[in-house]
N, C-alpha and C. Protein backbone atom coordinates (compact mmCIF):
# COMPACT_ATOMS: atom_id res chain seq x y z
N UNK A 1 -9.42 2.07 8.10
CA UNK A 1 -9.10 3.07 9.09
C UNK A 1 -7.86 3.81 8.64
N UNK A 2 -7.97 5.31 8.43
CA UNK A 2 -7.01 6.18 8.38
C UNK A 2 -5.41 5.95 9.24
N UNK A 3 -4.66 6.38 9.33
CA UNK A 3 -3.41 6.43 10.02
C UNK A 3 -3.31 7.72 10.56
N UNK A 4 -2.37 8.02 12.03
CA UNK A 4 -2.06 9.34 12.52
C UNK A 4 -0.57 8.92 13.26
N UNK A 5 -0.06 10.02 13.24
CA UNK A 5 1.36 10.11 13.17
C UNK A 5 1.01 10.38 14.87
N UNK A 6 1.83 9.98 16.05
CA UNK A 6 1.09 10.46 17.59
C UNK A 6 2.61 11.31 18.03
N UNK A 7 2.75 12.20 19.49
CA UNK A 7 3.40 12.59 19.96
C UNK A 7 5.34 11.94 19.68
N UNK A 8 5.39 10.73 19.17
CA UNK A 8 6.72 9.89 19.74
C UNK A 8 7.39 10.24 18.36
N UNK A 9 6.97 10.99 17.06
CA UNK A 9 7.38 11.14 15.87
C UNK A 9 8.74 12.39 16.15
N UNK A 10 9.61 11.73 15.70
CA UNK A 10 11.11 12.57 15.53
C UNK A 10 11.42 13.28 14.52
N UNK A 11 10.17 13.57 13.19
CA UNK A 11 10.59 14.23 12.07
C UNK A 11 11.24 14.02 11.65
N UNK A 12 11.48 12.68 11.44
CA UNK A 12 13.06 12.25 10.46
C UNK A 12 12.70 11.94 8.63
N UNK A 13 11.35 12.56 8.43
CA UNK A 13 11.17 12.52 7.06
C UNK A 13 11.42 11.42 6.45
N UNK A 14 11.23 10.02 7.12
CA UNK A 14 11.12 8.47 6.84
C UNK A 14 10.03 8.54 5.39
N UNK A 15 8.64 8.87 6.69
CA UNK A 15 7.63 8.36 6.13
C UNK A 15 6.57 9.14 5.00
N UNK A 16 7.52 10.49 4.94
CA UNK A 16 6.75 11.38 3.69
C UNK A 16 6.75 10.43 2.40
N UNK A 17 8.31 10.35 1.46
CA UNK A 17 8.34 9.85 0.22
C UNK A 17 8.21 8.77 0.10
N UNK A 18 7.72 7.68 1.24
CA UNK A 18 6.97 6.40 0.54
C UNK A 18 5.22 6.59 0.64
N UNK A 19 5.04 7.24 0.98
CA UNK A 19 2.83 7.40 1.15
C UNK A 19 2.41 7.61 -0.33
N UNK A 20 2.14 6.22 -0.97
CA UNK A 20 1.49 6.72 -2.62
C UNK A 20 0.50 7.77 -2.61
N UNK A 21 -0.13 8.33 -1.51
CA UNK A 21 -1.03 9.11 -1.85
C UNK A 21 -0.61 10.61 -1.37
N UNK A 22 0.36 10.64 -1.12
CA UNK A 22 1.22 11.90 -0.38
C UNK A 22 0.01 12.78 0.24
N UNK A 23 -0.52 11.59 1.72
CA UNK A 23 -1.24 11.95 2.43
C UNK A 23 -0.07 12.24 3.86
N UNK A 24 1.05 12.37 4.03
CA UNK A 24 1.98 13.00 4.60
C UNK A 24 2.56 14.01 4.69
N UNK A 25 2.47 15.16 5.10
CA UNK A 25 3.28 16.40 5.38
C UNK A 25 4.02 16.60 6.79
N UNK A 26 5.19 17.65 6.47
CA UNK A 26 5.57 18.01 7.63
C UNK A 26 4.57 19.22 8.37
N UNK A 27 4.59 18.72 9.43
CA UNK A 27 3.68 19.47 10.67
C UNK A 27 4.66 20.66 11.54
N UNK A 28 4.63 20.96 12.38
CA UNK A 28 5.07 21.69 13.20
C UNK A 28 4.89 21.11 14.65
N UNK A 29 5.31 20.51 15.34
CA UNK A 29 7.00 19.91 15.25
C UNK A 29 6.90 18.75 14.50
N UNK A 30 5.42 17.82 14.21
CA UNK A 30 5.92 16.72 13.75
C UNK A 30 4.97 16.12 12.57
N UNK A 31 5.24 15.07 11.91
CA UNK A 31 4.59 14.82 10.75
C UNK A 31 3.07 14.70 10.89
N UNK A 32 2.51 14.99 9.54
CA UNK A 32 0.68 14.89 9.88
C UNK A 32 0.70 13.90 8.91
N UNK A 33 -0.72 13.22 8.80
CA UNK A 33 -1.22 12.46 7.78
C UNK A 33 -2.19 13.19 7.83
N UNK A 34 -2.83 12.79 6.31
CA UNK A 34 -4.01 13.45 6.16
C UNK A 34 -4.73 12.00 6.18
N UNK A 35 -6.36 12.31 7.30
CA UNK A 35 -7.26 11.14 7.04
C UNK A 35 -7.60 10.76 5.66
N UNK A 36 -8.03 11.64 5.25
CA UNK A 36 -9.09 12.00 3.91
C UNK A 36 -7.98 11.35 2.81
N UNK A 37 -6.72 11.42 2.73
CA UNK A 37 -6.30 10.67 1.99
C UNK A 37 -5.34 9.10 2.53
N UNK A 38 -5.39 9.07 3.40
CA UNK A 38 -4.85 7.76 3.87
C UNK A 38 -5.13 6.83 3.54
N UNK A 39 -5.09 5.76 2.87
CA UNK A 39 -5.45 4.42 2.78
C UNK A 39 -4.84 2.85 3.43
N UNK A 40 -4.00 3.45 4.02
CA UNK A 40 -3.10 2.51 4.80
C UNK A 40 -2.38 2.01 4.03
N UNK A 41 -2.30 2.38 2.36
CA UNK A 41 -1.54 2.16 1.24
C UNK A 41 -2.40 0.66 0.75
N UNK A 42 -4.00 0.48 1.08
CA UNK A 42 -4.97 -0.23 0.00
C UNK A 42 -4.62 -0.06 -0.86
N UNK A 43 -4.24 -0.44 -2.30
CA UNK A 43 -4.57 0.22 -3.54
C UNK A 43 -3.43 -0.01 -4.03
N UNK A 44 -1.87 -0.08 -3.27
CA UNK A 44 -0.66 0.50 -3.84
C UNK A 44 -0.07 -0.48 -3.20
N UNK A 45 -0.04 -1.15 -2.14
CA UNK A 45 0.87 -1.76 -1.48
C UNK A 45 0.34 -2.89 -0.50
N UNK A 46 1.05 -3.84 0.45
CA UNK A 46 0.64 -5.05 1.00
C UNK A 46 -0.02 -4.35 2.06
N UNK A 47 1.47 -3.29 2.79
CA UNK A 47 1.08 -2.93 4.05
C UNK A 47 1.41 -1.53 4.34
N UNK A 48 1.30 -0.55 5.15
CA UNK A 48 0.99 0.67 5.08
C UNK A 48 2.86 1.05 5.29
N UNK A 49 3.30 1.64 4.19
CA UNK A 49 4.71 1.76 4.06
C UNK A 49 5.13 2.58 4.66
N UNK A 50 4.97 3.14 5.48
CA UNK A 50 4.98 4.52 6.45
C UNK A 50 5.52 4.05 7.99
N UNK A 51 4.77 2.82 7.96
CA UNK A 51 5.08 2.15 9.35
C UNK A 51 5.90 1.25 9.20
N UNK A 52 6.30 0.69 7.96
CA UNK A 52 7.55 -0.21 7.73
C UNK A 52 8.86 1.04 8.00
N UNK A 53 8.45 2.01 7.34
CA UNK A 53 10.38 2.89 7.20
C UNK A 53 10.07 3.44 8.64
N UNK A 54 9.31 3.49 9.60
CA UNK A 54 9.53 4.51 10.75
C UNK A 54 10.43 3.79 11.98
N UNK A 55 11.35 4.46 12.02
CA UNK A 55 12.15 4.13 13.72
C UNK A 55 11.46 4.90 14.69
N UNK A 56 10.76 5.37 14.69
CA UNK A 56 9.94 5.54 15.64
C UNK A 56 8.45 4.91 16.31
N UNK A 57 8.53 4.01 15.60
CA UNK A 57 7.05 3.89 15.51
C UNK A 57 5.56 4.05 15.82
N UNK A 58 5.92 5.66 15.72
CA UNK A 58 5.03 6.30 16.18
C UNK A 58 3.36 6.66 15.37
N UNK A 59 3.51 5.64 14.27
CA UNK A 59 1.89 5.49 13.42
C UNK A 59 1.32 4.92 13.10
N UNK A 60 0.29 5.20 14.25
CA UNK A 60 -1.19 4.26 14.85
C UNK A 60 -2.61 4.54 13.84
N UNK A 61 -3.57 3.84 14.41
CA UNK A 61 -4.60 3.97 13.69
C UNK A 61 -5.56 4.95 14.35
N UNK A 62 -5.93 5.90 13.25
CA UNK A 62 -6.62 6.85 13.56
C UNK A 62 -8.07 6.61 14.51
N UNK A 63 -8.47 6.94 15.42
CA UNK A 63 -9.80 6.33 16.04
C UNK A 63 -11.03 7.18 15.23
N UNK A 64 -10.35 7.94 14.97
CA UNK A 64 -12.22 8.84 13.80
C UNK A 64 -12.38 8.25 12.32
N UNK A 65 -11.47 7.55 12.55
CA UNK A 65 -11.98 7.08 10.73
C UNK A 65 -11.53 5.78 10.54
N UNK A 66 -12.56 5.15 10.70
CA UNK A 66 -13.06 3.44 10.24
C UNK A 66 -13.45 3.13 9.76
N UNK A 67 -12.59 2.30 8.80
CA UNK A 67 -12.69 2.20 7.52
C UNK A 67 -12.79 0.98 7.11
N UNK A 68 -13.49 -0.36 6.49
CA UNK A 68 -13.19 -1.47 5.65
C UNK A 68 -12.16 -1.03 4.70
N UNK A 69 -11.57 -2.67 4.37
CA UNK A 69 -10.80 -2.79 3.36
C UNK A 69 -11.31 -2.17 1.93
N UNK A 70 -12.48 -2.38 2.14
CA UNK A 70 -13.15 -2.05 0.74
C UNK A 70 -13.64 -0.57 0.67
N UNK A 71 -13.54 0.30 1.37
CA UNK A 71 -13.77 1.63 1.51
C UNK A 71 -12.53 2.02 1.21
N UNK A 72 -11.16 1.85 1.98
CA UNK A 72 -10.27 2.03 1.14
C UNK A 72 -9.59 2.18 0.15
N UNK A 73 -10.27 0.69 -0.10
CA UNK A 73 -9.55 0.75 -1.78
C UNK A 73 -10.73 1.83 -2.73
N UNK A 74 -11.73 1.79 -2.44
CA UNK A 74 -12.58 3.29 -3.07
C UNK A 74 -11.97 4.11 -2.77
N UNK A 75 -11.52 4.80 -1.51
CA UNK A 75 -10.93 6.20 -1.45
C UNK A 75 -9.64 6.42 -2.50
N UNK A 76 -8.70 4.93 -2.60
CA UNK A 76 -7.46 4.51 -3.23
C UNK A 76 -7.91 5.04 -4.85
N UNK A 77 -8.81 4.39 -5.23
CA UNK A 77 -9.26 4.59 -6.55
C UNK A 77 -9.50 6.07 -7.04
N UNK A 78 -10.48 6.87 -5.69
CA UNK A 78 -10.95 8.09 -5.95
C UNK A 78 -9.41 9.37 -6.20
N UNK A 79 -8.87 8.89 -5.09
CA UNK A 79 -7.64 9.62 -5.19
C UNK A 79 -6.87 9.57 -6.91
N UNK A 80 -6.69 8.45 -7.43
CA UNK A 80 -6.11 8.24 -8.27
C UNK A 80 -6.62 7.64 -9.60
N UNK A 81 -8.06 8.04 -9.79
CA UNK A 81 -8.82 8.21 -10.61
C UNK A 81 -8.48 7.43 -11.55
């Protein structure tokens, strides 16, 4: 399952430069993830590093995209060929 950044995000630019797949941008007012590249950091890491650096903890799991572990790590792979 993808990740989404919800309403409680303060834009404090935590969680852009750790996402190995720089499925993070700044939004208007507040950070986006991109589904399509999210992996919850499968591929790269234990646990989704985005939600370790946030004082806000404002990033939940996306409800449109459910995902196995093992779909992940395919998207992980596809991304980074």
């Amino acid at each position: 399952m993808a990740l989404m950044i919800n309403d409680l995000c303060t834009a404090c630019d935590a969680c852009e430069p750790v996402c190995p797949n720089q499925a993070i941008t700044a939004g208007n007012p507040i950070y986006v993830i991109d589904a399509f590249k999210c992996t919850e950091c499968v591929g790269a890491e234990d646990e989704p590093q985005c939600r370790l650096v946030c004082p806000a903890e404002c990033i939940v799991q996306h409800p449109d995209f459910v995902e196995t572990p093992e779909e992940l790590q395919a998207k992980y792979e596809q991304l980074h060929g």
